[in-house]
C-alpha atoms as a PDB file:
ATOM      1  CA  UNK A   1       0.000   0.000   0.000  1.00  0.00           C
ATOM      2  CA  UNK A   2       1.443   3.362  -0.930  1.00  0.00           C
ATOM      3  CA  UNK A   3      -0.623   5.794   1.414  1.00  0.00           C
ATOM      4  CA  UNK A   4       0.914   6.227   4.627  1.00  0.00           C
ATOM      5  CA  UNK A   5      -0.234   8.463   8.224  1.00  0.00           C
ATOM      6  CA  UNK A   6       0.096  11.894   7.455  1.00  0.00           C
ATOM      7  CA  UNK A   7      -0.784  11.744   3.440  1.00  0.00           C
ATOM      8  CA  UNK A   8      -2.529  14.181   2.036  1.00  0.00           C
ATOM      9  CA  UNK A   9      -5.374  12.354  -0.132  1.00  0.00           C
ATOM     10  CA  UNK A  10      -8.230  13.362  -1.929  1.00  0.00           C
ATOM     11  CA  UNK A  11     -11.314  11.619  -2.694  1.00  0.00           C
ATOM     12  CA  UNK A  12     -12.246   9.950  -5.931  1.00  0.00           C
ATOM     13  CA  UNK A  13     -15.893   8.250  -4.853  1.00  0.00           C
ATOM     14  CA  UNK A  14     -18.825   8.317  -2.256  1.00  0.00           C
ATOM     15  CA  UNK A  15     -20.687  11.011  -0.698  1.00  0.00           C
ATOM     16  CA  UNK A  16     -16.995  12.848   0.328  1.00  0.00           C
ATOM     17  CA  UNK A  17     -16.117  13.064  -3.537  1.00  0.00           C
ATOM     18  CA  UNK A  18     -13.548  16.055  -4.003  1.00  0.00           C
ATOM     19  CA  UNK A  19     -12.836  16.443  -0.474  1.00  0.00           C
ATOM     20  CA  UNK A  20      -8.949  16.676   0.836  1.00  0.00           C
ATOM     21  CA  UNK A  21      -7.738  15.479   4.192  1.00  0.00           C
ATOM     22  CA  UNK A  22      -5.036  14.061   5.719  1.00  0.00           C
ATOM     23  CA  UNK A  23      -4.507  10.231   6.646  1.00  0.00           C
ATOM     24  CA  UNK A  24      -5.023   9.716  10.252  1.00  0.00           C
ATOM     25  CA  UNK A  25      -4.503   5.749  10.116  1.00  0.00           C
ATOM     26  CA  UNK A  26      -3.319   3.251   7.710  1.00  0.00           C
ATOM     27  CA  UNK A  27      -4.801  -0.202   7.529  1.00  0.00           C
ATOM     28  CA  UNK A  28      -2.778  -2.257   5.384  1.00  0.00           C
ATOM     29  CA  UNK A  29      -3.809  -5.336   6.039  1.00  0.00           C
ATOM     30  CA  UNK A  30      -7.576  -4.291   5.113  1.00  0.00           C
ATOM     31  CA  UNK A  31      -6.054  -2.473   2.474  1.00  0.00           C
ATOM     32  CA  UNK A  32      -8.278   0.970   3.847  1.00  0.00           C
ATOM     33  CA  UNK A  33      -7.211   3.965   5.900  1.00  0.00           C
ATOM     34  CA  UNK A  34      -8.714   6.667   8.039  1.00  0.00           C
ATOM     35  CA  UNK A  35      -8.732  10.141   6.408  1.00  0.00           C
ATOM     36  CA  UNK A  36      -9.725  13.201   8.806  1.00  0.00           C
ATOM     37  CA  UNK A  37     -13.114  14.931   8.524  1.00  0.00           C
ATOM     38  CA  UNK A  38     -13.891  12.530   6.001  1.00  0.00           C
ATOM     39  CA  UNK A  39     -16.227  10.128   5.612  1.00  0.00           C
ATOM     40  CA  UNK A  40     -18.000  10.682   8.698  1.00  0.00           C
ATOM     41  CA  UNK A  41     -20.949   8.043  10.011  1.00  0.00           C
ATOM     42  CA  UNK A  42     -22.775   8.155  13.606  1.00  0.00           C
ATOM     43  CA  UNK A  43     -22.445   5.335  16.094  1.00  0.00           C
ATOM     44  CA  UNK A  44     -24.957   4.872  19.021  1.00  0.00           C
ATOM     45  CA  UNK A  45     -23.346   4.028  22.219  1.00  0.00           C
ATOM     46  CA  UNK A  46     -25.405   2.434  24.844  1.00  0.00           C
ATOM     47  CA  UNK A  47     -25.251   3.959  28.554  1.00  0.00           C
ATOM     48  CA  UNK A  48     -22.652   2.099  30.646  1.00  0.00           C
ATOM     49  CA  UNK A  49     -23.960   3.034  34.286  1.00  0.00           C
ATOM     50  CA  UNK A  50     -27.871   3.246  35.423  1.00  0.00           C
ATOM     51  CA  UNK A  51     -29.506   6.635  35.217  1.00  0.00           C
ATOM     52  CA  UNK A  52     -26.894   7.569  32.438  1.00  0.00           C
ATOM     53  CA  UNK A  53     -27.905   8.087  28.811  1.00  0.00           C
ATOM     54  CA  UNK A  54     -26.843   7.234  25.331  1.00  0.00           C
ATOM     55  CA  UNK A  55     -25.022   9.293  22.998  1.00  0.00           C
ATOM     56  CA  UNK A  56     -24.548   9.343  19.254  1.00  0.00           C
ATOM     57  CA  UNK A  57     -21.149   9.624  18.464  1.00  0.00           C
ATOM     58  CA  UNK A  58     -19.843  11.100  14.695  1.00  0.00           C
ATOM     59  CA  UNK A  59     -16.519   9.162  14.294  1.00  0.00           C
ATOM     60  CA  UNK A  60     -14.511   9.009  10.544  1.00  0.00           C
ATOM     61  CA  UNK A  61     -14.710   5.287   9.058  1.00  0.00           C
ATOM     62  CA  UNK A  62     -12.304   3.743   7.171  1.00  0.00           C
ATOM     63  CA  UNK A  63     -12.264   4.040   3.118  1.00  0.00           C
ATOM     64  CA  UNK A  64     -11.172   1.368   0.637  1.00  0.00           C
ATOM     65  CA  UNK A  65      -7.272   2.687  -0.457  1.00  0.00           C
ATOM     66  CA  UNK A  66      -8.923   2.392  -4.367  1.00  0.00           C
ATOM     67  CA  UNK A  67     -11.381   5.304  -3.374  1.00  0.00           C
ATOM     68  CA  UNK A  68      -8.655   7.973  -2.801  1.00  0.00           C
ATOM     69  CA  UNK A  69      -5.548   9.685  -4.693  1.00  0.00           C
ATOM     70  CA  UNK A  70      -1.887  11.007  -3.070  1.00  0.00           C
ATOM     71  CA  UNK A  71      -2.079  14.552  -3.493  1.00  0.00           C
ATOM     72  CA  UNK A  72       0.956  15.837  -4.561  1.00  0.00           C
END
């Protein structure tokens, strides 16, 4: 894999298409990394003590290495 942490990439597909950002972690054995501000989904996490609540969470997912570019 030829992106490493601290690339700048930009996006070539999905709803972040155009978008720059640096790479925040590398996954090479998934072949995906983690690209700041980018591709950003929700997660719901359950309370972990009694009388406390749930939050949603907006945390960057990974994205396939073939869906971004090196920027020079």
């Amino acid at each position: 894999m030829k992106i490493k942490k601290g690339d700048k990439v930009k996006m070539l597909a999905g709803k972040d298409k155009g978008k720059v950002g640096t790479v925040s972690v590398a996954l090479p054995q998934v072949d995906k990394v983690i690209v700041d501000g980018i591709n950003i989904v929700k997660r719901h996490n359950k309370p972990k003590k009694k009388g406390e609540k749930g939050v949603i969470v907006e945390v960057s997912a990974p994205i396939h290495v073939s869906n971004v570019k090196k920027e020079a």
